[in-house]
PDB file of N, CA and C in Angstrom:
ATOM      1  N   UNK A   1      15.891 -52.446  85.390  1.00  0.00           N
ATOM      2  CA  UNK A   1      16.371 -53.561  84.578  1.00  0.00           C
ATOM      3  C   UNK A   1      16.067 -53.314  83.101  1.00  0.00           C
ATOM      4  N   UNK A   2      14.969 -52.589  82.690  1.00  0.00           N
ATOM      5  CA  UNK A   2      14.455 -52.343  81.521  1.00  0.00           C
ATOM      6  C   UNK A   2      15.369 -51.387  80.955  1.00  0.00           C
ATOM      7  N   UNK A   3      15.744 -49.907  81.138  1.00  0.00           N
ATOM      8  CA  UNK A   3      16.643 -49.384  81.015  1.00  0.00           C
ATOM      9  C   UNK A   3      18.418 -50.009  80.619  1.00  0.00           C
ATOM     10  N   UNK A   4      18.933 -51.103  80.737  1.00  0.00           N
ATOM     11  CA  UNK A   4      19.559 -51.654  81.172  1.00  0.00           C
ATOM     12  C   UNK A   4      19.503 -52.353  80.350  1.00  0.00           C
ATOM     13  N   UNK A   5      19.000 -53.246  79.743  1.00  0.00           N
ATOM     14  CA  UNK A   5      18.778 -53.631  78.632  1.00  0.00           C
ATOM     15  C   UNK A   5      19.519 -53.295  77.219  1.00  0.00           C
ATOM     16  N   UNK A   6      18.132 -52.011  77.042  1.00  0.00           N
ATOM     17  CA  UNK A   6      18.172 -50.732  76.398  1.00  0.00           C
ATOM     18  C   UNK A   6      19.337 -50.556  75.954  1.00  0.00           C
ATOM     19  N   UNK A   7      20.336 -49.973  76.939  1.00  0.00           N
ATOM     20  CA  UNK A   7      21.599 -49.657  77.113  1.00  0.00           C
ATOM     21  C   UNK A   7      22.419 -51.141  76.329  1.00  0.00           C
ATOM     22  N   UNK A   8      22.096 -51.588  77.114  1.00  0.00           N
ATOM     23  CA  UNK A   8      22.941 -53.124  76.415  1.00  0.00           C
ATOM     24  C   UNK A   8      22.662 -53.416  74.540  1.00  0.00           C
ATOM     25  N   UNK A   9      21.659 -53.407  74.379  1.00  0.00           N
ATOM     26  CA  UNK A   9      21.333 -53.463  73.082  1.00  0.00           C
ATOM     27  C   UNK A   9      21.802 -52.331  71.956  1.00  0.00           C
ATOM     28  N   UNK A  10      22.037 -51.216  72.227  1.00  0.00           N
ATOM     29  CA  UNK A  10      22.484 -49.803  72.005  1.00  0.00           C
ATOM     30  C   UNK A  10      23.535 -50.334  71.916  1.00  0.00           C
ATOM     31  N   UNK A  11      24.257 -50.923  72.553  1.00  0.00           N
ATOM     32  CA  UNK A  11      26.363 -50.967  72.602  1.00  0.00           C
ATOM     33  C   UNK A  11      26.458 -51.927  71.515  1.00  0.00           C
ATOM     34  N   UNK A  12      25.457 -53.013  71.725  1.00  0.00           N
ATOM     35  CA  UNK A  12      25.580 -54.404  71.336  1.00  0.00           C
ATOM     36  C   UNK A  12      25.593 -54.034  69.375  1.00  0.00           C
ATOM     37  N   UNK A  13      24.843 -52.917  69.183  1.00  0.00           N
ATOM     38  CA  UNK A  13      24.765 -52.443  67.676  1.00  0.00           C
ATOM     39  C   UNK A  13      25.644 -51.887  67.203  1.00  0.00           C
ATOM     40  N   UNK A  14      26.241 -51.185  68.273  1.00  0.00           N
ATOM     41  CA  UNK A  14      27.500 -49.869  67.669  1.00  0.00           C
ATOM     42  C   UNK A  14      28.766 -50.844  68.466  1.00  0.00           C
ATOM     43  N   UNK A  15      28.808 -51.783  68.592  1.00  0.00           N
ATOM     44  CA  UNK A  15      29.907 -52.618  68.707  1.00  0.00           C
ATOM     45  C   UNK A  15      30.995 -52.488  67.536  1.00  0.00           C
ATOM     46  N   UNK A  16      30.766 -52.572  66.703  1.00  0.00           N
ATOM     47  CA  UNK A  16      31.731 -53.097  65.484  1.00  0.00           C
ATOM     48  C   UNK A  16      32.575 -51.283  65.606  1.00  0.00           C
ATOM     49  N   UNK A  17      31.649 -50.254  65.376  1.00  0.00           N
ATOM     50  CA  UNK A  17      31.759 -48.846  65.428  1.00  0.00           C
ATOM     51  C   UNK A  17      33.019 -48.427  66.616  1.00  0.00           C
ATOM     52  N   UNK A  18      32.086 -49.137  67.425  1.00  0.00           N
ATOM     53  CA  UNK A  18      33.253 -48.791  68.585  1.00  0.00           C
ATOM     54  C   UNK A  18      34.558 -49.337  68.907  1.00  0.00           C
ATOM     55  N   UNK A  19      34.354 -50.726  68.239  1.00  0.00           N
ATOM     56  CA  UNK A  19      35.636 -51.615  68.251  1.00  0.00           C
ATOM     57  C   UNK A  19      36.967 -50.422  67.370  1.00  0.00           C
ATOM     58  N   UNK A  20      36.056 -49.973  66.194  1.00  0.00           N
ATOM     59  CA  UNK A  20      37.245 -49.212  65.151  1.00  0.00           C
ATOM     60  C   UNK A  20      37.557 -48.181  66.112  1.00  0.00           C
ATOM     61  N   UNK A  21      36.695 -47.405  66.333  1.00  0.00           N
ATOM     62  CA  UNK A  21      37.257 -46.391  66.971  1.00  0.00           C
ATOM     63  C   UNK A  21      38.140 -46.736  68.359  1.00  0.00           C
ATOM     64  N   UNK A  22      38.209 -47.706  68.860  1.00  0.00           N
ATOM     65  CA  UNK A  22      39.052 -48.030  70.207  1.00  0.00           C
ATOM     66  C   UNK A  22      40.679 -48.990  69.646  1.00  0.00           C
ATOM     67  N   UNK A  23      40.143 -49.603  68.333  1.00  0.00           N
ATOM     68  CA  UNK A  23      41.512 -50.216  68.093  1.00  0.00           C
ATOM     69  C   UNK A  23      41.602 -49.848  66.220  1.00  0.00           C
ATOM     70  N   UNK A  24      41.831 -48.714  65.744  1.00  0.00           N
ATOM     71  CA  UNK A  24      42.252 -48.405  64.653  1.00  0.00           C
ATOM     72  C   UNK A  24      43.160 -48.876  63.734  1.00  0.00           C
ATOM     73  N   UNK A  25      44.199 -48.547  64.798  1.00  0.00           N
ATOM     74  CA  UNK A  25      44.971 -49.137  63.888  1.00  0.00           C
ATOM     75  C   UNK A  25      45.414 -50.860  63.245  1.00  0.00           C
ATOM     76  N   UNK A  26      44.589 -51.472  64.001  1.00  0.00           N
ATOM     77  CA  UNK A  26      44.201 -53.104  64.007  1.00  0.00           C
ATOM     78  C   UNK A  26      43.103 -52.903  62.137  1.00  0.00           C
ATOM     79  N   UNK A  27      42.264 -51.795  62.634  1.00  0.00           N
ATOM     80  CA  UNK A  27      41.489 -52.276  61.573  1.00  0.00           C
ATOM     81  C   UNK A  27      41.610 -51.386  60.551  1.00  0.00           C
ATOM     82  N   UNK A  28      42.583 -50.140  60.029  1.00  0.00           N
ATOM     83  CA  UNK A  28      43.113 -49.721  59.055  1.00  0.00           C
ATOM     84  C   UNK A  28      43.681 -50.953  57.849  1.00  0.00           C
ATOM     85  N   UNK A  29      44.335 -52.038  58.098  1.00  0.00           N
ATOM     86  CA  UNK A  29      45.001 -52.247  57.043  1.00  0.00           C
ATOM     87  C   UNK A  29      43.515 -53.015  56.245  1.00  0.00           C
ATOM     88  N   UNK A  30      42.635 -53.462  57.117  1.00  0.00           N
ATOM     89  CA  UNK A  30      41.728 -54.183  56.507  1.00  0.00           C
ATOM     90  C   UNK A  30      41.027 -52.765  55.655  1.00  0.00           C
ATOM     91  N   UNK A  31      40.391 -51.614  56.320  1.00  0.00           N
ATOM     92  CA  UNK A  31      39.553 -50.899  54.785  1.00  0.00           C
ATOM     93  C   UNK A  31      40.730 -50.292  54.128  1.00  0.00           C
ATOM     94  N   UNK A  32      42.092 -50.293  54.546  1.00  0.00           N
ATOM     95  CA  UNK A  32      42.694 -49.865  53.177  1.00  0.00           C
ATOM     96  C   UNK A  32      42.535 -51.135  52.161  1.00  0.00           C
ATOM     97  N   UNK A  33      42.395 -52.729  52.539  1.00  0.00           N
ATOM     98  CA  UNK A  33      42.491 -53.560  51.352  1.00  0.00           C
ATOM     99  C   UNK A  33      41.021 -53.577  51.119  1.00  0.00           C
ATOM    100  N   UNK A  34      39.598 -52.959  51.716  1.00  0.00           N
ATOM    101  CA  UNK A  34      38.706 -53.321  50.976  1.00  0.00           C
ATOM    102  C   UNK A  34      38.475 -51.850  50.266  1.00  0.00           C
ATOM    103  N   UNK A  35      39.465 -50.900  50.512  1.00  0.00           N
ATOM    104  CA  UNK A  35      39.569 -49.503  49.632  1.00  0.00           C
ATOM    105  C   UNK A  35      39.982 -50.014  47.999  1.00  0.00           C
ATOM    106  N   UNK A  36      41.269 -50.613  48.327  1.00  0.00           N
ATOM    107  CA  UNK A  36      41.997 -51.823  47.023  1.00  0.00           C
ATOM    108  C   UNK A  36      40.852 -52.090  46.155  1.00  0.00           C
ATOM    109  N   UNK A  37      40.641 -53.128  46.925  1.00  0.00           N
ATOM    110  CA  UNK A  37      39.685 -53.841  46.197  1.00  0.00           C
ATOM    111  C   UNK A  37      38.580 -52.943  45.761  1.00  0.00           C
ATOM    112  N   UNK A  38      38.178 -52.048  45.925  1.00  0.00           N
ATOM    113  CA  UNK A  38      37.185 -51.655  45.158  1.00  0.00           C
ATOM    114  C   UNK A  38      37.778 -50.400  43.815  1.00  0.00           C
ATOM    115  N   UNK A  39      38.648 -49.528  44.639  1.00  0.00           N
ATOM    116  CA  UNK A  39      39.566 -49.463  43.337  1.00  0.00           C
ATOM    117  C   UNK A  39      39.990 -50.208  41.611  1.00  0.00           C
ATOM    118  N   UNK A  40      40.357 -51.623  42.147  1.00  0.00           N
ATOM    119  CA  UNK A  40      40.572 -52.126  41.420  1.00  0.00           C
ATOM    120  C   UNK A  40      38.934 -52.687  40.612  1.00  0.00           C
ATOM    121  N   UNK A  41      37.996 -53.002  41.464  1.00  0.00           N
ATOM    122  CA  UNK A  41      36.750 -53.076  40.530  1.00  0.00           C
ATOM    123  C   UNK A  41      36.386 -51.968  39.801  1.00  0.00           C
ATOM    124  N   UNK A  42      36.330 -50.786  39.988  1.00  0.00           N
ATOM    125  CA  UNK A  42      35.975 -49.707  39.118  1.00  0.00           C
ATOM    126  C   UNK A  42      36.802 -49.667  38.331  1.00  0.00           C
ATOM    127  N   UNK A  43      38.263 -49.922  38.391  1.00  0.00           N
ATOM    128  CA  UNK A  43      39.223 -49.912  37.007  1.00  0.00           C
ATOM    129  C   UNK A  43      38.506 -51.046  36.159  1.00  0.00           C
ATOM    130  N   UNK A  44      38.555 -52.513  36.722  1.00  0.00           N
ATOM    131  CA  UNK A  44      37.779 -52.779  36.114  1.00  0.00           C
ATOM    132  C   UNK A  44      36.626 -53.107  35.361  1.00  0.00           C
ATOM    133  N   UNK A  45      36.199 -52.211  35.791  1.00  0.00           N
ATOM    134  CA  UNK A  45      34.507 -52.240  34.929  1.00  0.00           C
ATOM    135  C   UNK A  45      34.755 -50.723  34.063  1.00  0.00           C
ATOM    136  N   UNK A  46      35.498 -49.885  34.187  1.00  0.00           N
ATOM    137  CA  UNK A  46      36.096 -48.860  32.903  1.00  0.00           C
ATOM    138  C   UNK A  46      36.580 -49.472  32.011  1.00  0.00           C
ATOM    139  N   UNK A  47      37.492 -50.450  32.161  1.00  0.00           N
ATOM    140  CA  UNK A  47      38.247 -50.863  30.728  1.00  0.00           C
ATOM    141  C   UNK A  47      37.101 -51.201  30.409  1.00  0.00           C
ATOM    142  N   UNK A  48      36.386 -52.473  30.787  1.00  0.00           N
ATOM    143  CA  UNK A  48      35.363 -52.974  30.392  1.00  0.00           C
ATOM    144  C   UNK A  48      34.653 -52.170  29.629  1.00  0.00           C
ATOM    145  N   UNK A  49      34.038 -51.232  29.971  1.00  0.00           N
ATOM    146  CA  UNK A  49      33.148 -50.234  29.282  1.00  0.00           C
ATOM    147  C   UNK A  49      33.668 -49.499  28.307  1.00  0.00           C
ATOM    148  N   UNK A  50      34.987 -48.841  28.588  1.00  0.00           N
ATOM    149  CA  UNK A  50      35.543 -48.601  27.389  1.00  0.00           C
ATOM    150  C   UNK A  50      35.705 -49.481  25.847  1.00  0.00           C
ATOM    151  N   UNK A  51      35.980 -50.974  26.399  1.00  0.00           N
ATOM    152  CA  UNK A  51      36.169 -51.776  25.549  1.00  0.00           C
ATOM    153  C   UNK A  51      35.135 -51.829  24.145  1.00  0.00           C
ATOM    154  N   UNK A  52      34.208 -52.264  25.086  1.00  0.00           N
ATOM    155  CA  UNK A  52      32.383 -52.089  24.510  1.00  0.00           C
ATOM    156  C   UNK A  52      32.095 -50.615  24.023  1.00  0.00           C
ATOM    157  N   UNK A  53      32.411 -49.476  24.471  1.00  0.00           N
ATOM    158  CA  UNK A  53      32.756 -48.587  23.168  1.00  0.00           C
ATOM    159  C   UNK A  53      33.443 -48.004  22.112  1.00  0.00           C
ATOM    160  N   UNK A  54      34.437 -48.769  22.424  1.00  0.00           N
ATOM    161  CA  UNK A  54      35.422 -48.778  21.051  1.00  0.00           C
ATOM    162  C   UNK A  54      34.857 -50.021  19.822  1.00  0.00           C
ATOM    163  N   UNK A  55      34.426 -51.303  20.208  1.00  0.00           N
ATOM    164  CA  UNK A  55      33.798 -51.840  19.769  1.00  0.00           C
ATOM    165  C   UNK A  55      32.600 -51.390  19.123  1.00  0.00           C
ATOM    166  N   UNK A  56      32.088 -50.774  19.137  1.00  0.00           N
ATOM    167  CA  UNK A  56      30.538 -50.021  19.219  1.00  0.00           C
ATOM    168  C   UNK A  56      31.022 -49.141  17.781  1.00  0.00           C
ATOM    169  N   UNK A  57      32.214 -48.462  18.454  1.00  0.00           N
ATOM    170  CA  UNK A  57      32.008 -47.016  17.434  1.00  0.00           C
ATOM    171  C   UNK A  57      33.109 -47.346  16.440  1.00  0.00           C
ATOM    172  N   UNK A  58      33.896 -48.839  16.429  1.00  0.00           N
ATOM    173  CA  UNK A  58      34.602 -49.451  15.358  1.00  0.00           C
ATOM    174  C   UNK A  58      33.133 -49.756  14.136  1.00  0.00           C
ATOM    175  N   UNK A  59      32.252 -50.434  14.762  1.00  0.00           N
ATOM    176  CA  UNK A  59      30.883 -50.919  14.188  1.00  0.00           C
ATOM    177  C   UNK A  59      30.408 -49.068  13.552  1.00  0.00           C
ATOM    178  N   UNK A  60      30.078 -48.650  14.023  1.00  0.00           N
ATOM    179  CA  UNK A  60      29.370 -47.458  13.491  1.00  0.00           C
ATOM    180  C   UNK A  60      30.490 -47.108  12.417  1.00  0.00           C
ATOM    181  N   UNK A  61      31.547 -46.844  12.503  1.00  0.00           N
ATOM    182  CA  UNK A  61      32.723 -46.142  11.641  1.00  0.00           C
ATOM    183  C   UNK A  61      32.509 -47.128  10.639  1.00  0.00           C
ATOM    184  N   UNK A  62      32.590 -48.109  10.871  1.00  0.00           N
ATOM    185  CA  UNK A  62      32.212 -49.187   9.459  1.00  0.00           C
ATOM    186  C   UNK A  62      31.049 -49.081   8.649  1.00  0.00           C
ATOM    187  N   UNK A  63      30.286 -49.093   9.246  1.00  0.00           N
ATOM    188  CA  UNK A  63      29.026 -48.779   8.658  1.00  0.00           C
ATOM    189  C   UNK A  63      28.483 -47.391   8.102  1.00  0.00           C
ATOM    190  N   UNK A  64      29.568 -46.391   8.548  1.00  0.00           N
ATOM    191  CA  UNK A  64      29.401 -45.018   8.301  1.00  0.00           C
ATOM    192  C   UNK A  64      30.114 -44.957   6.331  1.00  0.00           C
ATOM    193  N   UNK A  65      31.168 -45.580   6.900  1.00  0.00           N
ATOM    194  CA  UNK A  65      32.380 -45.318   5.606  1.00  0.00           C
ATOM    195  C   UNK A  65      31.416 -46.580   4.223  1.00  0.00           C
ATOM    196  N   UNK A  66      30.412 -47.364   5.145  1.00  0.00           N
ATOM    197  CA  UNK A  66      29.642 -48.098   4.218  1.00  0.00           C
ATOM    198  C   UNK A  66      28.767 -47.040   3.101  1.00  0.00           C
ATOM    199  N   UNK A  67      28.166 -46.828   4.011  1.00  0.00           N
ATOM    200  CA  UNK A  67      27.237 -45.829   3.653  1.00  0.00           C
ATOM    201  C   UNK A  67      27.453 -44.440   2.899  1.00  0.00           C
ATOM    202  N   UNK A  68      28.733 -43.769   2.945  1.00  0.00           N
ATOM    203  CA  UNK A  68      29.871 -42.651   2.456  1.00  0.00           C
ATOM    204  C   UNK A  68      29.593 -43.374   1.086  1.00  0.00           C
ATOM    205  N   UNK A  69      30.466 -44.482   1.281  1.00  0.00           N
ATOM    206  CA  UNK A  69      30.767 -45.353  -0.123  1.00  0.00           C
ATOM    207  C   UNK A  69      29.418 -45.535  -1.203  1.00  0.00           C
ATOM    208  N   UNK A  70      28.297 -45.757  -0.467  1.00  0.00           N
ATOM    209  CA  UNK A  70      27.580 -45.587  -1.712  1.00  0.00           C
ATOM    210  C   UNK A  70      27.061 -44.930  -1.983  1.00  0.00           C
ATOM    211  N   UNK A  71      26.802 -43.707  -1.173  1.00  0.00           N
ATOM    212  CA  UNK A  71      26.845 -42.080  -1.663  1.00  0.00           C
ATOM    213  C   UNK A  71      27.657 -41.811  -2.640  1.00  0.00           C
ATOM    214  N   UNK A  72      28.486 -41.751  -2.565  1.00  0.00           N
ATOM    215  CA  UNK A  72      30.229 -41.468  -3.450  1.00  0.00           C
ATOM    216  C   UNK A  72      30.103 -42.188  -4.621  1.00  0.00           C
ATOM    217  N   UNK A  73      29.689 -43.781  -4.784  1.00  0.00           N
ATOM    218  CA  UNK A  73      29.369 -44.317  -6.169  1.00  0.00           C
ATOM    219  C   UNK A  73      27.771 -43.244  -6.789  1.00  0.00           C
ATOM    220  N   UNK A  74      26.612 -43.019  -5.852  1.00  0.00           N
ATOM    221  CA  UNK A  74      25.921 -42.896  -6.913  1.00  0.00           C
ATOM    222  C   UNK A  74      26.062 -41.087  -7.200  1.00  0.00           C
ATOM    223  N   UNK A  75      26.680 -40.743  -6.838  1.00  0.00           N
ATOM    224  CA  UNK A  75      27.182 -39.072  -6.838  1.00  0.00           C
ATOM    225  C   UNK A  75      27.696 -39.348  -8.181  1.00  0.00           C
ATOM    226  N   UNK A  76      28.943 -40.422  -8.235  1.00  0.00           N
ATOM    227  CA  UNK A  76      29.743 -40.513  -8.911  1.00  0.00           C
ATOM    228  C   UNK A  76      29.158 -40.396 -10.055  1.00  0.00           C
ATOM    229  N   UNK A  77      27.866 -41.765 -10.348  1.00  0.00           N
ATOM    230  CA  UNK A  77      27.136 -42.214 -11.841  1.00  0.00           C
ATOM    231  C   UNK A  77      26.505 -41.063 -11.968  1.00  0.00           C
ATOM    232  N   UNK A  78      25.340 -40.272 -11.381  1.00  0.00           N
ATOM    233  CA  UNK A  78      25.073 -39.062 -11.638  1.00  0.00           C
ATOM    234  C   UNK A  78      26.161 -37.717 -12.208  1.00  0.00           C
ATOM    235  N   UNK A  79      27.359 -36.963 -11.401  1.00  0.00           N
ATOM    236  CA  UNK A  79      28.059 -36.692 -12.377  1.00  0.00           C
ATOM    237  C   UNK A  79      28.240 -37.427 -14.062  1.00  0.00           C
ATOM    238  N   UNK A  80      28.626 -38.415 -13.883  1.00  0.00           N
ATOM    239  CA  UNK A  80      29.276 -38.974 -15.294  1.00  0.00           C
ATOM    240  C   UNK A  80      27.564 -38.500 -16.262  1.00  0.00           C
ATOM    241  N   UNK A  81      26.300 -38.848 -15.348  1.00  0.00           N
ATOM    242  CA  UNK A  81      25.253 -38.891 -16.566  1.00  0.00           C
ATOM    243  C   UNK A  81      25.219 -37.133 -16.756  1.00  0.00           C
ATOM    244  N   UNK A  82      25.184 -36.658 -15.853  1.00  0.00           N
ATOM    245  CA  UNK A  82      25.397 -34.698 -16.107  1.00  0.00           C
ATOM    246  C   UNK A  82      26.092 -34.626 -17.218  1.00  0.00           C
ATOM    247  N   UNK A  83      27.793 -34.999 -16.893  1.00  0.00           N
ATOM    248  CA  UNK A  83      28.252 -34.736 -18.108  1.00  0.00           C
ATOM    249  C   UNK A  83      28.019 -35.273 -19.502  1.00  0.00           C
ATOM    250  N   UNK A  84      27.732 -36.389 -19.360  1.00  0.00           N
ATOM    251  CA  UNK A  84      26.872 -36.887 -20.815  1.00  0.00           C
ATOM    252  C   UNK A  84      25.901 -35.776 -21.309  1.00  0.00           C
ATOM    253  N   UNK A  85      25.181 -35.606 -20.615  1.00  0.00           N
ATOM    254  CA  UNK A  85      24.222 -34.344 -21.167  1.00  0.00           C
ATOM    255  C   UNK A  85      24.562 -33.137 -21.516  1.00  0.00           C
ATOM    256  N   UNK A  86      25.627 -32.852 -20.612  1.00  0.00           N
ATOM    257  CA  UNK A  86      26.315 -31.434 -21.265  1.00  0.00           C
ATOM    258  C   UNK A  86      27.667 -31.727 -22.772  1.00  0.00           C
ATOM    259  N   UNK A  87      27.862 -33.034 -22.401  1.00  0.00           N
ATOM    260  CA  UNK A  87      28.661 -32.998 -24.468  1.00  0.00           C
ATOM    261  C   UNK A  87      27.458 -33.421 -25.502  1.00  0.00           C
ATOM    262  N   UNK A  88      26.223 -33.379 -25.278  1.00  0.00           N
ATOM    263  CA  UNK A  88      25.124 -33.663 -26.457  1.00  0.00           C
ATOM    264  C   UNK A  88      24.852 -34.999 -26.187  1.00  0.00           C
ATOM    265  N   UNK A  89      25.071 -36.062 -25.248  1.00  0.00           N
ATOM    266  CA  UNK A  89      24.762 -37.011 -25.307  1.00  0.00           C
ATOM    267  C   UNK A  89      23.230 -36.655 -24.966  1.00  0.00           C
ATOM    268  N   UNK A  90      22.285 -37.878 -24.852  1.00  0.00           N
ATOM    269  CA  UNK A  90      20.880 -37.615 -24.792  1.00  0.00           C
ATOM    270  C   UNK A  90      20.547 -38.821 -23.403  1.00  0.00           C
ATOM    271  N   UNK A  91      21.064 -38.760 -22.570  1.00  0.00           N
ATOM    272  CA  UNK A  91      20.839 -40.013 -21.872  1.00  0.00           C
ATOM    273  C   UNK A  91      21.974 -40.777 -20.571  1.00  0.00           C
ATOM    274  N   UNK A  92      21.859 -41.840 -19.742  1.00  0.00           N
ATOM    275  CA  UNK A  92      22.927 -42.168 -19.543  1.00  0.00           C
ATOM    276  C   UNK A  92      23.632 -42.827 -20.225  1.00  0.00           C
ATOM    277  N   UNK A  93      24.799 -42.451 -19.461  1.00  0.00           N
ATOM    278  CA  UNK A  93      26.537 -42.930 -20.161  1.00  0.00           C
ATOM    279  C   UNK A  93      26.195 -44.511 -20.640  1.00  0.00           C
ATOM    280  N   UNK A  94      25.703 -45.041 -19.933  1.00  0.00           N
ATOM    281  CA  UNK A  94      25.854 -47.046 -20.115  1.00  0.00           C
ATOM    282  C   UNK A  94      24.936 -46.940 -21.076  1.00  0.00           C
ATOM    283  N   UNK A  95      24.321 -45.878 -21.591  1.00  0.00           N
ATOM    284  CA  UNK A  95      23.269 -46.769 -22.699  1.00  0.00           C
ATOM    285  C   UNK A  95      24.307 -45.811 -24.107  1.00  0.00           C
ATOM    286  N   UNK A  96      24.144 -46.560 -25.104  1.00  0.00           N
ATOM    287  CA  UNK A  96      24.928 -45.453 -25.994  1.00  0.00           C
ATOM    288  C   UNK A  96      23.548 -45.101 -27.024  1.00  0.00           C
ATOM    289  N   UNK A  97      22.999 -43.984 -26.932  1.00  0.00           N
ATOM    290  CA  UNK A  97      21.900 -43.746 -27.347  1.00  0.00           C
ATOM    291  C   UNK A  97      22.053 -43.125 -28.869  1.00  0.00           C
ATOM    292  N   UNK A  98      23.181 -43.233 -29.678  1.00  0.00           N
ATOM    293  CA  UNK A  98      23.464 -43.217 -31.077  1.00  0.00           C
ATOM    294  C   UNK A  98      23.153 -44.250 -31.391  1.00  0.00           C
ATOM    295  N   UNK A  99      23.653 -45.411 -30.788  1.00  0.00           N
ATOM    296  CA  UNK A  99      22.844 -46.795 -31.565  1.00  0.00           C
ATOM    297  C   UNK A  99      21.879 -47.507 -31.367  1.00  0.00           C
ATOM    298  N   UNK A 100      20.846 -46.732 -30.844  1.00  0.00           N
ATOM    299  CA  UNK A 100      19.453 -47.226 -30.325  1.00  0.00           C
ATOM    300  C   UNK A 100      18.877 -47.578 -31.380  1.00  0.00           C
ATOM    301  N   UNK A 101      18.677 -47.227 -32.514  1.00  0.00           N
ATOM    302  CA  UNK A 101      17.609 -46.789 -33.501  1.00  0.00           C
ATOM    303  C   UNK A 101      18.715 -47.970 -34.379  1.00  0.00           C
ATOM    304  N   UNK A 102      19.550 -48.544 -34.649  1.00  0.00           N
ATOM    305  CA  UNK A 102      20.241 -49.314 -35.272  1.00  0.00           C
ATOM    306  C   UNK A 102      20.139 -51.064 -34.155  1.00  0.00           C
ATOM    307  N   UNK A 103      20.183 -51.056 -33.012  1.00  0.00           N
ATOM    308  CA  UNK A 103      19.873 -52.273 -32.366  1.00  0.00           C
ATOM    309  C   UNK A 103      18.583 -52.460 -31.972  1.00  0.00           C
ATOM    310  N   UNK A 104      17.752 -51.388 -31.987  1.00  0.00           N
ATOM    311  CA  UNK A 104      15.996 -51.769 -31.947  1.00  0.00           C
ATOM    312  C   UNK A 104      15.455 -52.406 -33.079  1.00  0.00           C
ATOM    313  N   UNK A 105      16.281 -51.966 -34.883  1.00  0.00           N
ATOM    314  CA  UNK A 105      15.775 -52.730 -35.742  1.00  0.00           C
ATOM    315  C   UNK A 105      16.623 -53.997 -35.896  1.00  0.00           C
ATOM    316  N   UNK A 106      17.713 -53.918 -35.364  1.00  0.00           N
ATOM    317  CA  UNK A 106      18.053 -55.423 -35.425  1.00  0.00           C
ATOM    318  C   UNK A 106      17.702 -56.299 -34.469  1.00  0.00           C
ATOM    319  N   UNK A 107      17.496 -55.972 -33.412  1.00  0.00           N
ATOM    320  CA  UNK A 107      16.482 -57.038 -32.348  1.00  0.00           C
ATOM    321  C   UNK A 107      15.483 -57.744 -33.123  1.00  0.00           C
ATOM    322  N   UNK A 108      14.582 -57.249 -34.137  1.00  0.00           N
ATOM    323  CA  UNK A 108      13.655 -57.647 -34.681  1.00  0.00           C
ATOM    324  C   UNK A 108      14.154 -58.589 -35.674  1.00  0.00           C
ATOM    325  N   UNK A 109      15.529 -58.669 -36.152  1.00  0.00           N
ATOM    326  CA  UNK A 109      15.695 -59.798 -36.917  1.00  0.00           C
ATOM    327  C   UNK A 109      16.090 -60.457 -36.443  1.00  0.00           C
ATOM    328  N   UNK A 110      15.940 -61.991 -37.525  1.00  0.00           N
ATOM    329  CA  UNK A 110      17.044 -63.410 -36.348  1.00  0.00           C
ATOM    330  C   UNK A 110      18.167 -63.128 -37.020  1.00  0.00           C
ATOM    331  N   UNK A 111      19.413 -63.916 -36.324  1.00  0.00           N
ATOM    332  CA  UNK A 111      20.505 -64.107 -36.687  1.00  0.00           C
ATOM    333  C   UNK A 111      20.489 -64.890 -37.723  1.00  0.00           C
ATOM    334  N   UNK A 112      21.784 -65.323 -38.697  1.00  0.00           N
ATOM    335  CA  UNK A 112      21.691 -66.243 -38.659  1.00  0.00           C
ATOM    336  C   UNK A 112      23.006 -67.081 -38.005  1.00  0.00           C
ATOM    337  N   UNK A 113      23.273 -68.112 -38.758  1.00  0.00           N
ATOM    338  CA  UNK A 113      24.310 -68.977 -37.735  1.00  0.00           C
ATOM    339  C   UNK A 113      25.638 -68.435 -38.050  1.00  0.00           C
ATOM    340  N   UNK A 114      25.871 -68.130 -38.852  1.00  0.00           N
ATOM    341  CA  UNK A 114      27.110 -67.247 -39.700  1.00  0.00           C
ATOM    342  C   UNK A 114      27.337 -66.349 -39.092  1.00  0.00           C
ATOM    343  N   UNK A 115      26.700 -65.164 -38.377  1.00  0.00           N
ATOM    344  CA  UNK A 115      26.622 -64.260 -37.799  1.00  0.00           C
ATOM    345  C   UNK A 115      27.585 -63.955 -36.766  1.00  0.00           C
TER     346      UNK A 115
END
């Protein structure tokens, strides 16, 4: 009787197993639709993920061409002060250092209202 059991409990597990294998074609259309269905979840969780890295590397490209940009301005002010120095200027471009010595002594006076 113990044996017997055994046996019974053994079938009673591989039931579902054995059902497919004895009636197939009953249970083909069902894992082709849970084949579907999972198909279709991995498509969607790619777009998904794709999405979130195009997003991502829209953000970085922005922040890249940020960062370019103010490289490129202070490249820029440096050239311009180089060349100041190479036509005899003494200094940077924004300061005009010919009239230093003419607005340092006039700082020291007042205006007057006429002025």
């Amino acid at each position: 009787n113990h044996g017997q059991n055994e046996i019974y409990r053994m079938l009673i597990a591989t039931a579902p197993d054995l059902a497919s294998i004895v009636n197939r074609r009953a249970v083909l259309p069902e894992r082709i639709a849970e084949n579907v269905a999972q198909e279709v979840a991995l498509g969607n969780e790619l777009a998904n993920r794709l999405e979130a890295m195009h997003a991502a590397l829209a953000a970085l490209k922005a922040e890249n061409v940020r960062e370019i940009d103010v490289l490129a301005a202070k490249r820029l002010e440096m050239e311009r002060e180089l060349e100041s120095f190479e036509s005899g200027g003494q200094g940077h471009p924004m300061v005009d250092t010919k009239n230093l010595d003419s607005v340092a002594s006039s700082c020291g006076k007042k205006r007057s209202r006429g002025d």
